[in-house]
Protein backbone atom coordinates (compact mmCIF):
# COMPACT_ATOMS: atom_id res chain seq x y z
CA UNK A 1 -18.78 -29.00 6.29
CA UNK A 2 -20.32 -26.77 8.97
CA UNK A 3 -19.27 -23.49 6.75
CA UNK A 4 -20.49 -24.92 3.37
CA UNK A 5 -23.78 -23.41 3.84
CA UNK A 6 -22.23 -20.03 4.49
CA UNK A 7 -19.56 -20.63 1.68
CA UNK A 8 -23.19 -21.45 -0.81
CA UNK A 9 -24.91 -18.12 -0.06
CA UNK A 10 -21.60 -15.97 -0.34
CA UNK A 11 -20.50 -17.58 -3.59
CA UNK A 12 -24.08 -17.07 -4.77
CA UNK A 13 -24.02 -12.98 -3.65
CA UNK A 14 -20.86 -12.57 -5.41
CA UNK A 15 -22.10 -14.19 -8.39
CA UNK A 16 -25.50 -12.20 -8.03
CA UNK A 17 -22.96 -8.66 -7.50
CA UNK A 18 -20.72 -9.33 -10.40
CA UNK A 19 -23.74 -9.44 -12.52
CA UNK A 20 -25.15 -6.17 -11.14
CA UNK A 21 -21.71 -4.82 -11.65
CA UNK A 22 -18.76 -6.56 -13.85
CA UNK A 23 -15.76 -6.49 -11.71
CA UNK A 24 -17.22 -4.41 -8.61
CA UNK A 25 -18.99 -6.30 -5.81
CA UNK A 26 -16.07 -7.56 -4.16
CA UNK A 27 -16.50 -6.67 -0.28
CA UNK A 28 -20.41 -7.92 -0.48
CA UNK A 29 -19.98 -11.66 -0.37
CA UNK A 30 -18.11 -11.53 2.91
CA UNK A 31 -20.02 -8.88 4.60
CA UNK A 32 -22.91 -11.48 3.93
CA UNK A 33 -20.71 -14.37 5.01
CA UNK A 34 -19.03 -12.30 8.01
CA UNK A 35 -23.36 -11.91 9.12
CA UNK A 36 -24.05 -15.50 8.81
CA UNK A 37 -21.12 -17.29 10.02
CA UNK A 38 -19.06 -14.82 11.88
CA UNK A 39 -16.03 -16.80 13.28
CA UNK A 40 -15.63 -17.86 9.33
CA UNK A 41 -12.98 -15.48 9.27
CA UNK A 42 -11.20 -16.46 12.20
CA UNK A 43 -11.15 -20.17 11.60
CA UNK A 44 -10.09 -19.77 8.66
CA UNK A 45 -7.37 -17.96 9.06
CA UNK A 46 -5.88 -19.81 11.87
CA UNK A 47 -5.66 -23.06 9.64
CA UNK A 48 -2.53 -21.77 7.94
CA UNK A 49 0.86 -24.46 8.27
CA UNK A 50 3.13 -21.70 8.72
CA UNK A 51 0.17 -19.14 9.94
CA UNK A 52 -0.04 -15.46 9.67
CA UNK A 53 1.92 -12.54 8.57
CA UNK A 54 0.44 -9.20 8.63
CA UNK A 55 1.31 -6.01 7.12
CA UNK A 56 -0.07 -2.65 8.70
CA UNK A 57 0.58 0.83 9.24
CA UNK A 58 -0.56 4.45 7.60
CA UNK A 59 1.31 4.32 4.45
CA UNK A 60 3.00 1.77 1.94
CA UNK A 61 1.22 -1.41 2.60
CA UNK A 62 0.14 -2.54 -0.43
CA UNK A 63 3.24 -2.24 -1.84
CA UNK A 64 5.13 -3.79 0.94
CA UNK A 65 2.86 -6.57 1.17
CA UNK A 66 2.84 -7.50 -2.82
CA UNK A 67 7.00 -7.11 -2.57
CA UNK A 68 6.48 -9.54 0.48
CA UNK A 69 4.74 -12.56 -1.06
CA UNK A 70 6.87 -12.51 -4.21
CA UNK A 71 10.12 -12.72 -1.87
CA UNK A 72 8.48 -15.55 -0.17
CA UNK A 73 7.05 -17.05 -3.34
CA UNK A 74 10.56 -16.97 -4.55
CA UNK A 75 12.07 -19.19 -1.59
CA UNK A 76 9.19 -21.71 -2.88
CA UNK A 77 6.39 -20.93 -0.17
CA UNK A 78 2.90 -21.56 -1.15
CA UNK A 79 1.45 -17.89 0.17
CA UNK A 80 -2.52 -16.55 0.28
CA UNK A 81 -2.38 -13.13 0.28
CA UNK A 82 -5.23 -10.65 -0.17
CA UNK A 83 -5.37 -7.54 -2.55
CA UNK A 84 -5.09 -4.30 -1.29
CA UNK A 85 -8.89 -3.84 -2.30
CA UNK A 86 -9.60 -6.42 0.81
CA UNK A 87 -8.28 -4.91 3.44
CA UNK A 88 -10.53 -4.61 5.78
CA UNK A 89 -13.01 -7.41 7.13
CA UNK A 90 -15.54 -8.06 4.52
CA UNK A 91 -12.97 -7.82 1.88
CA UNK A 92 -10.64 -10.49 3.53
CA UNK A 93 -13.34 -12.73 4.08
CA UNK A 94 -14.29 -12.19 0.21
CA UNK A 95 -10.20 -13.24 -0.86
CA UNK A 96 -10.76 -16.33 0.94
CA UNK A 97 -14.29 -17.14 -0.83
CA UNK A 98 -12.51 -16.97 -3.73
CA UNK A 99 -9.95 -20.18 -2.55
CA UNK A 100 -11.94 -21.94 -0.19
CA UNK A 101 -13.00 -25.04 -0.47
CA UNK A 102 -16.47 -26.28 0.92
CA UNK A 103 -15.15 -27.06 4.63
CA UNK A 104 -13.83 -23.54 4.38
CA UNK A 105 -9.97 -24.46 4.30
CA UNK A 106 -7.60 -21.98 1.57
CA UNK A 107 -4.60 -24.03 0.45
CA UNK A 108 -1.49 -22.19 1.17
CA UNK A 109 1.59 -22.60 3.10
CA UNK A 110 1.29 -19.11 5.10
CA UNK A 111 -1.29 -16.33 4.62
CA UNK A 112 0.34 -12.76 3.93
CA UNK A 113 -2.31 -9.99 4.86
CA UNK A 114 -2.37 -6.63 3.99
CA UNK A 115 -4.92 -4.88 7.06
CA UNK A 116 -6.04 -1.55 6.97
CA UNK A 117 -4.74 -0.19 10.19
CA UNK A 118 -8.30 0.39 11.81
CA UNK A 119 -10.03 -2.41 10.53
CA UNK A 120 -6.97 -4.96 11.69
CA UNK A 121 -7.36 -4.18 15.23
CA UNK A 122 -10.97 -5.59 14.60
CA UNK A 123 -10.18 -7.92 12.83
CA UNK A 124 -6.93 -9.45 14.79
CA UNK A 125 -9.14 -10.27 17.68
CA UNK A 126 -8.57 -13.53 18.43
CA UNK A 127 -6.31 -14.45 15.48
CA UNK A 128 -2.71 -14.84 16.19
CA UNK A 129 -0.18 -13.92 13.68
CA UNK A 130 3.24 -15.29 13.45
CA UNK A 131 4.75 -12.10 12.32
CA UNK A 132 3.75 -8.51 12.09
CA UNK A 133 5.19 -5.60 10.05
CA UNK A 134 4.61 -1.62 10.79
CA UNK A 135 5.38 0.65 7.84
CA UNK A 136 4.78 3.95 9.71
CA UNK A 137 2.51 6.52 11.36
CA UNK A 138 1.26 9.59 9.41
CA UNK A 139 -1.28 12.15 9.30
CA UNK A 140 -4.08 10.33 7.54
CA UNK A 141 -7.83 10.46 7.16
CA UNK A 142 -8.42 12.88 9.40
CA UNK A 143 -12.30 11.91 8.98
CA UNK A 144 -11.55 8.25 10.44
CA UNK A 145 -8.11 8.89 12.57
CA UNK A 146 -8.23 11.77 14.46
CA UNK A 147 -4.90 11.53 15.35
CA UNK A 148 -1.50 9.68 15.10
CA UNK A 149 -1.50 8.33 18.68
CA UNK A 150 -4.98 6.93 18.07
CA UNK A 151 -3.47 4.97 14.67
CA UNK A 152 -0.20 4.33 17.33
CA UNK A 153 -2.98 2.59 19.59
CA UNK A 154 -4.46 0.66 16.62
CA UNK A 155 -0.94 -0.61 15.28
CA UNK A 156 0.21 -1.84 18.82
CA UNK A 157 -3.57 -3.66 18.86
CA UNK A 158 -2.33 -5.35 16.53
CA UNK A 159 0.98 -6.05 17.03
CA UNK A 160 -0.01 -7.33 20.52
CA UNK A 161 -1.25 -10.51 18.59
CA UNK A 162 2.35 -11.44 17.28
CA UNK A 163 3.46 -14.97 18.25
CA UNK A 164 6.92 -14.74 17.19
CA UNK A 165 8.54 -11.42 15.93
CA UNK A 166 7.40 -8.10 15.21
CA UNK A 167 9.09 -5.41 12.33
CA UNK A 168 9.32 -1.95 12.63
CA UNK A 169 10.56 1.09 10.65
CA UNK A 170 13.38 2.25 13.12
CA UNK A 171 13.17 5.50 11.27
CA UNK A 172 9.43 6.02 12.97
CA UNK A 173 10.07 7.27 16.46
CA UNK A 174 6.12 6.21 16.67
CA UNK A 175 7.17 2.22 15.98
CA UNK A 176 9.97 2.52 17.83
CA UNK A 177 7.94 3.14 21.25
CA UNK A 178 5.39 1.08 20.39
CA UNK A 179 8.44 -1.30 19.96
CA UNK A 180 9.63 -1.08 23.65
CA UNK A 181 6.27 -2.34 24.24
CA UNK A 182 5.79 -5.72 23.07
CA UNK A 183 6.21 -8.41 25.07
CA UNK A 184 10.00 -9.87 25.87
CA UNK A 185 9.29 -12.92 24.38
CA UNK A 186 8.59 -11.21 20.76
CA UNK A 187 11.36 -10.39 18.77
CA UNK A 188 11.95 -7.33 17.10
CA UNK A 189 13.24 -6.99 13.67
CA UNK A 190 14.33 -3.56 12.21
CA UNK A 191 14.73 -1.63 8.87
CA UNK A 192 15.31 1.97 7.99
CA UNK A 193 17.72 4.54 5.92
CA UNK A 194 21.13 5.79 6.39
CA UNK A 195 21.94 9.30 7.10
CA UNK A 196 22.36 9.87 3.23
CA UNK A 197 19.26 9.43 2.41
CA UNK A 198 17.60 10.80 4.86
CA UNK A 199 19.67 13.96 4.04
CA UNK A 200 18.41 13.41 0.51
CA UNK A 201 14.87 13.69 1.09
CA UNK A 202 14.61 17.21 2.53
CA UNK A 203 10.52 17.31 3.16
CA UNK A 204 11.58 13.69 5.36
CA UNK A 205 9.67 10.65 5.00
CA UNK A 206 6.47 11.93 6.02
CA UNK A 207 6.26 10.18 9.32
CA UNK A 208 4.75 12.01 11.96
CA UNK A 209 7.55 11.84 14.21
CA UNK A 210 10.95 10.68 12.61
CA UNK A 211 13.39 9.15 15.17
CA UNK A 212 16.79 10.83 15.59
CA UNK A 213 18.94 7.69 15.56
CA UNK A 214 19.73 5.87 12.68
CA UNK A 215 20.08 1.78 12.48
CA UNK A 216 23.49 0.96 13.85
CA UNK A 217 25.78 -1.34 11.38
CA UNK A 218 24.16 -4.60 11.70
CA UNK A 219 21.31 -3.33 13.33
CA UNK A 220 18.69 -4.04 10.65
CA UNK A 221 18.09 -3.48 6.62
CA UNK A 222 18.99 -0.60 5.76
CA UNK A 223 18.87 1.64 2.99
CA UNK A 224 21.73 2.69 1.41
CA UNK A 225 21.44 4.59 -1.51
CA UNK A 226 18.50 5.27 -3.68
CA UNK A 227 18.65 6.47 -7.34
CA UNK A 228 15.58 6.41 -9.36
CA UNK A 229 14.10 3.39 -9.65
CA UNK A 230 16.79 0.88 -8.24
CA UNK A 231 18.36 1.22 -4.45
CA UNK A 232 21.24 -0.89 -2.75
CA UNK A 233 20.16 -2.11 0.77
CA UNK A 234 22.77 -3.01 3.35
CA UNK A 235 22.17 -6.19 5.43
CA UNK A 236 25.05 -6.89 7.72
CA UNK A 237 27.84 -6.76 6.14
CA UNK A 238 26.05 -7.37 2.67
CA UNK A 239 25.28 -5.11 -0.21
CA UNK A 240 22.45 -6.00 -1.82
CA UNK A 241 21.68 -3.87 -5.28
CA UNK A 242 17.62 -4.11 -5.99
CA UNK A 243 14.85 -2.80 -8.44
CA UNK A 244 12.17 -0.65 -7.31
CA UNK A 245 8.48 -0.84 -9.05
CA UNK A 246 8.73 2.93 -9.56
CA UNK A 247 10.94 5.90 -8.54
CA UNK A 248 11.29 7.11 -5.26
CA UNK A 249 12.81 7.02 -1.57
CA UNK A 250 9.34 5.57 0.14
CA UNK A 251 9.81 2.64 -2.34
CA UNK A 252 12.96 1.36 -1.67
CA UNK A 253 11.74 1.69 2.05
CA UNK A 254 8.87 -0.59 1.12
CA UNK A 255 11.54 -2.85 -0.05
CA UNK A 256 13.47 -2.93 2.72
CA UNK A 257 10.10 -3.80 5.03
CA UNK A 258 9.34 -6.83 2.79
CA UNK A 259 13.03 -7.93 2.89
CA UNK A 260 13.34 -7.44 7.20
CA UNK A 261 9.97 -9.30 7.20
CA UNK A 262 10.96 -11.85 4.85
CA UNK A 263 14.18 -12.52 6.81
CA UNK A 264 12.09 -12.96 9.51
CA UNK A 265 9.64 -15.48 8.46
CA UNK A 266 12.01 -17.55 6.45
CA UNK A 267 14.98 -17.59 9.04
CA UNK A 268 17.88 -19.54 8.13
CA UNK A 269 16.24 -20.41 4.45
CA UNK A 270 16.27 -16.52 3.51
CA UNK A 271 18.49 -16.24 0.82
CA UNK A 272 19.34 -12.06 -0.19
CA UNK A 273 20.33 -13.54 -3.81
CA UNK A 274 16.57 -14.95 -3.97
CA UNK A 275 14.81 -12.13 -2.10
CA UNK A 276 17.18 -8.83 -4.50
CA UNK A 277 15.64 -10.96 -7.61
CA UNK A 278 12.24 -11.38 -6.68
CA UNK A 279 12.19 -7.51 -5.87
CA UNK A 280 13.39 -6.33 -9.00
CA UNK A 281 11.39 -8.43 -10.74
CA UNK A 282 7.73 -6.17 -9.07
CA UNK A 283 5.64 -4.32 -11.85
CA UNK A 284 4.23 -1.49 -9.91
CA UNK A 285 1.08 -1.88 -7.40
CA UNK A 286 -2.46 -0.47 -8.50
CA UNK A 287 -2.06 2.79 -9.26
CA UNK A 288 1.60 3.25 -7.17
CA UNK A 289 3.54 4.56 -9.68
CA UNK A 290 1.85 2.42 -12.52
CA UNK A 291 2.48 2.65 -16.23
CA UNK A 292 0.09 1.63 -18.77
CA UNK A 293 -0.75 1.60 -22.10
CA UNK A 294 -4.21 2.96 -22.71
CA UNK A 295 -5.72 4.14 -25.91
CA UNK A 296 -2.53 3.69 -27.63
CA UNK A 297 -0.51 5.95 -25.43
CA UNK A 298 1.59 4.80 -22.26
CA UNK A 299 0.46 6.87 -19.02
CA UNK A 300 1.92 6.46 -15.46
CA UNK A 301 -0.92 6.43 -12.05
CA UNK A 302 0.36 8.27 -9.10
CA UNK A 303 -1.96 7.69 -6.20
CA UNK A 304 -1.84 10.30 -3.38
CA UNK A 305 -3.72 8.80 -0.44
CA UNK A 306 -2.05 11.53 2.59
CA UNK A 307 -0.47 14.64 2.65
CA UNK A 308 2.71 12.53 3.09
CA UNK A 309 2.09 10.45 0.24
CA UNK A 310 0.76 13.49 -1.69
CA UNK A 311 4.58 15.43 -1.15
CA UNK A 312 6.70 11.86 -1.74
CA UNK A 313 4.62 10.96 -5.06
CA UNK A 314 4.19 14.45 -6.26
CA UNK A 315 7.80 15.07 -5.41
CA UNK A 316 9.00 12.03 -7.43
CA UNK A 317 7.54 12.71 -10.55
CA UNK A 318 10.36 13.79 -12.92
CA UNK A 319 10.59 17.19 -13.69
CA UNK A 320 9.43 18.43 -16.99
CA UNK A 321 6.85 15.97 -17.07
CA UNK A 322 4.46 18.02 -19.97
CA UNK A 323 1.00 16.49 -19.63
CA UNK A 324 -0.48 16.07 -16.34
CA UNK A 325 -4.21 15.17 -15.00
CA UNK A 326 -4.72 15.98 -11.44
CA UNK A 327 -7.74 14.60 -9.69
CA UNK A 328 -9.12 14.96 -6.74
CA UNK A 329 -12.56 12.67 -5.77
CA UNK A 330 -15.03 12.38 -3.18
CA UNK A 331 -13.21 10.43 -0.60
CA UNK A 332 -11.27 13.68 0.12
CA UNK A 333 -13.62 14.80 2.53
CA UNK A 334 -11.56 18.76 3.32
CA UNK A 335 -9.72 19.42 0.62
CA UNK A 336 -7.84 22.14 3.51
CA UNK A 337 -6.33 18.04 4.35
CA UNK A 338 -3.77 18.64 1.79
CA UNK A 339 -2.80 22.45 2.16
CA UNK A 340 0.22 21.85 3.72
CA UNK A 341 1.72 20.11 0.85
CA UNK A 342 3.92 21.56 -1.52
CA UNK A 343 3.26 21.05 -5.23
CA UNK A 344 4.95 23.65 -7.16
CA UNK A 345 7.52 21.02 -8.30
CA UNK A 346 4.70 20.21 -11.12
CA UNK A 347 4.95 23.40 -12.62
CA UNK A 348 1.59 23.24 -14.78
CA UNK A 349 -1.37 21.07 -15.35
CA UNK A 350 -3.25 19.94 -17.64
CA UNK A 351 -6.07 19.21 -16.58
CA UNK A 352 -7.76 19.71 -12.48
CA UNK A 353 -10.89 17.54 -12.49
CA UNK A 354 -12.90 15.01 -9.84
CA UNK A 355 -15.59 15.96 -7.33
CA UNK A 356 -13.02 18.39 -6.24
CA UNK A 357 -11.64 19.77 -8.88
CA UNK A 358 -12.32 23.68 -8.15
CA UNK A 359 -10.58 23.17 -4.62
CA UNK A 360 -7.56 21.21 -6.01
CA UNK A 361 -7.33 24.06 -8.41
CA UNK A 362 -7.43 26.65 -5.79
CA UNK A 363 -4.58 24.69 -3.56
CA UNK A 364 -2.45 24.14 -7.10
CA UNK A 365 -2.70 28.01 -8.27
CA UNK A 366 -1.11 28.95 -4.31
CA UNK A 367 1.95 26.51 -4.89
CA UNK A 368 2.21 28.52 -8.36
CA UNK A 369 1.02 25.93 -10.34
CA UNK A 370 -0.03 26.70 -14.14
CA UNK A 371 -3.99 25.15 -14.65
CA UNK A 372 -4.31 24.85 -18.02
CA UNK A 373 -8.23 23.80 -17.63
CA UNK A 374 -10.55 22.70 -14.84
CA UNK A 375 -13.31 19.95 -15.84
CA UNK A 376 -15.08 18.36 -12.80
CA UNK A 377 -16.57 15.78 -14.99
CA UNK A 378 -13.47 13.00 -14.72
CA UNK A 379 -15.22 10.80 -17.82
CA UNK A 380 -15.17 13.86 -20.03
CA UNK A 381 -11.29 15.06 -18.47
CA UNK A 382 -9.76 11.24 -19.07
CA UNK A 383 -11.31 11.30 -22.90
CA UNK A 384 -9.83 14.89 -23.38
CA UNK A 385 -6.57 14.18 -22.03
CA UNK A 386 -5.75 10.73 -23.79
CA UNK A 387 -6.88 12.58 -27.42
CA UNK A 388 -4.41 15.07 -26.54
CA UNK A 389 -0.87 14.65 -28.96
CA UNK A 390 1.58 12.48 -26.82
CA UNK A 391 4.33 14.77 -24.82
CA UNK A 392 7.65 15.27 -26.83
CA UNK A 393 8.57 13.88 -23.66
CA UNK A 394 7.91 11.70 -20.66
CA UNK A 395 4.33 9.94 -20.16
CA UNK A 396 1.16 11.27 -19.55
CA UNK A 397 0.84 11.81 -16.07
CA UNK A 398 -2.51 10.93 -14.18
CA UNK A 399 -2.29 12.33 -10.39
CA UNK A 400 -5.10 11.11 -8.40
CA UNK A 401 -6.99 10.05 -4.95
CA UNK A 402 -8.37 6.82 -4.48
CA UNK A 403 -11.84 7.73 -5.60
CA UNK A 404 -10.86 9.08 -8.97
CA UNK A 405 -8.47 6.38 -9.32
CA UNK A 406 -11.15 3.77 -9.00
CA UNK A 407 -13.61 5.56 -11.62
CA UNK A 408 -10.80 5.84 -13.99
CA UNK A 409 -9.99 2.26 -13.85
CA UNK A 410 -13.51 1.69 -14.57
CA UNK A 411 -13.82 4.35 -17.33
CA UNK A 412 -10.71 3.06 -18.99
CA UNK A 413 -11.50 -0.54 -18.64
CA UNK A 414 -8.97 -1.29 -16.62
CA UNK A 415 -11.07 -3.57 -14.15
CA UNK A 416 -8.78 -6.44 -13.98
CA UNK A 417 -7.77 -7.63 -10.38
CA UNK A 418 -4.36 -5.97 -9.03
């Protein structure tokens, strides 16, 4: 019961925040907790049967992570996993709240974490996971990460605290040196893409340094072939044929993490029958590629987060598409982040609004983008744009940043939990 005390005061903040603010609050009860009883988190997390996996890296975790647990899930594993919301400490400690009962124990078989790259180094001290998976290294938030070897020194933080095996994206010459680090007692598991489709994604993956060698036969999951929304992954000598939550390349990478890491938390119980099902069964992740139906009309969320993620997601939207919101908030610090993107692909716009909006504008009209209007005020731009006639085809489009995707969540009501 020593933690029941702390457990008390950070049920009572989050009830207390969730009053001040229906479905926002989320990260104050465990700051408050983290304050009062700060080796809650640690504890806690160590008291897993089948202990830790975590998922980290510049891009794709959320995704990867939610693919993850539902391939575990579907081999009949009891898994705690945090949203992508709760990445960082406070938020992580806030998941648990939400399970834990008054000794401070979450039920669950193994705990699948999704940690912000930065944050997980903190938050990895003195916590030992069982398994750790990299997604990549890219240019990202220049305002936090000055640089990729300074995320490259984060990642291998916390791969440093893997027990038993460690997976990398042998497409990311970054991983693979960080690789060639780890202790000889850690096993290292691999995934990538084959030549064909790498060759099919001329802008590359986005990472900042892609490796020159592909995965040997046998060498890992690869990816075979992608086309549109479904992608066949190659595992040994098996062919596995598998859904993808949206369309695009960096998704059916994503798959192939969860799969590699899957394979190497379940070892001999892995099934590929179980694990191609439970991926194709994935609606998409917050915002990743989303489709909803809002106001009567079905609109897909396409989050750009990078300039990497900006190219893949911009660069995946089919073309054509007629009626598109772009959106650019507050958490873009310099605009002049995204520049080197190309977005011409788009063709026109809609509508350019967020905190932002006149630079996004500027950077769209260079790539020869059509602007149809330019509305800073997001409320007013979401309103306009859903009243507009539905395309004679596609979906309405909403492109945004992480800022203006969480006030249009919250401006269209969408506040449920992801």
């Amino acid at each position: 019961m020593r933690y029941a005390p702390a457990i008390l005061v950070g049920r009572l903040t989050r009830f207390a925040a969730r009053l001040r603010k229906p479905g926002g609050g989320s990260a104050v009860p465990g700051l408050v907790v983290n304050r009062i009883a700060p080796n809650y988190l640690r504890r806690t997390l160590s008291g897993f049967p089948q202990g830790v996996v975590v998922v980290s890296g510049s891009s794709g975790k959320s995704t990867t992570t939610k693919m993850l647990v539902a391939i575990l899930r579907a081999h009949g594993m009891h898994v705690f996993t945090n949203p992508s919301t709760a990445n960082i400490s406070q938020g992580l400690t806030s998941a648990l709240l939400e399970q834990a009962d008054w000794q401070g124990r979450v039920p669950g078989d193994v705990a699948v974490l999704e940690m912000d790259e930065g944050h997980g180094a903190l938050v990895m001290q003195g916590v030992d996971a069982r398994v750790v998976a990299l997604t990549n290294v890219m240019v990202d938030q220049i305002d936090r990460f000055h640089d990729s070897d300074m995320v490259a020194g984060m990642l291998a933080k916390i791969a440093s605290r893997a027990g038993e095996a460690v997976v990398v994206n042998a497409d990311d010459a970054t991983l693979e040196r960080l690789a060639a680090g780890l202790r000889p007692d850690v096993a290292v598991h691999r995934y990538g893409v084959s030549d064909a489709v790498l060759a099919a994604s001329p802008r590359g993956l986005g990472y900042t340094e892609t490796n020159a060698a592909r995965l040997p036969d046998g060498g890992g999951v690869v990816v075979e072939s992608v086309d549109g929304s479904s992608a066949v992954l190659r595992d040994g000598a098996a062919s596995v044929d598998v859904g993808l939550p949206a369309r695009g390349t960096h998704y059916a990478v994503d798959a192939a993490a969860a799969y590699a890491t899957a394979k190497a938390v379940l070892g001999a119980r892995f099934s590929n029958e179980t694990a191609a099902a439970a991926l194709s069964a994935i609606p998409a992740v917050f915002g990743r590629g989303e489709r909803v139906t809002v106001r009567g009309q079905q609109v897909e969320f396409v989050l750009v987060q990078n300039p990497s993620s900006y190219q893949l997601n911009v660069d995946s939207i089919a073309p054509g598409t007629e009626q598109i919101l772009f959106a650019i908030g507050s958490d873009v610090r310099d605009p002049s982040y995204f520049w080197p993107t190309d977005a011409s692909s788009l063709g026109r716009v809609a509508i350019v609004s967020g905190s932002k909006a006149a630079e996004a504008a500027l950077m769209l009209a260079y790539d020869g983008v059509e602007i149809d209007r330019v509305e800073p005020d997001l409320a007013r731009a979401l309103d306009d744009f859903l009243a507009a006639p539905a395309p004679a085809s596609g979906v309405k489009t909403i492109v945004f940043s992480a800022d203006s995707m969480r006030r249009t969540r919250a401006h269209l009501g969408l506040t449920g939990a992801e």
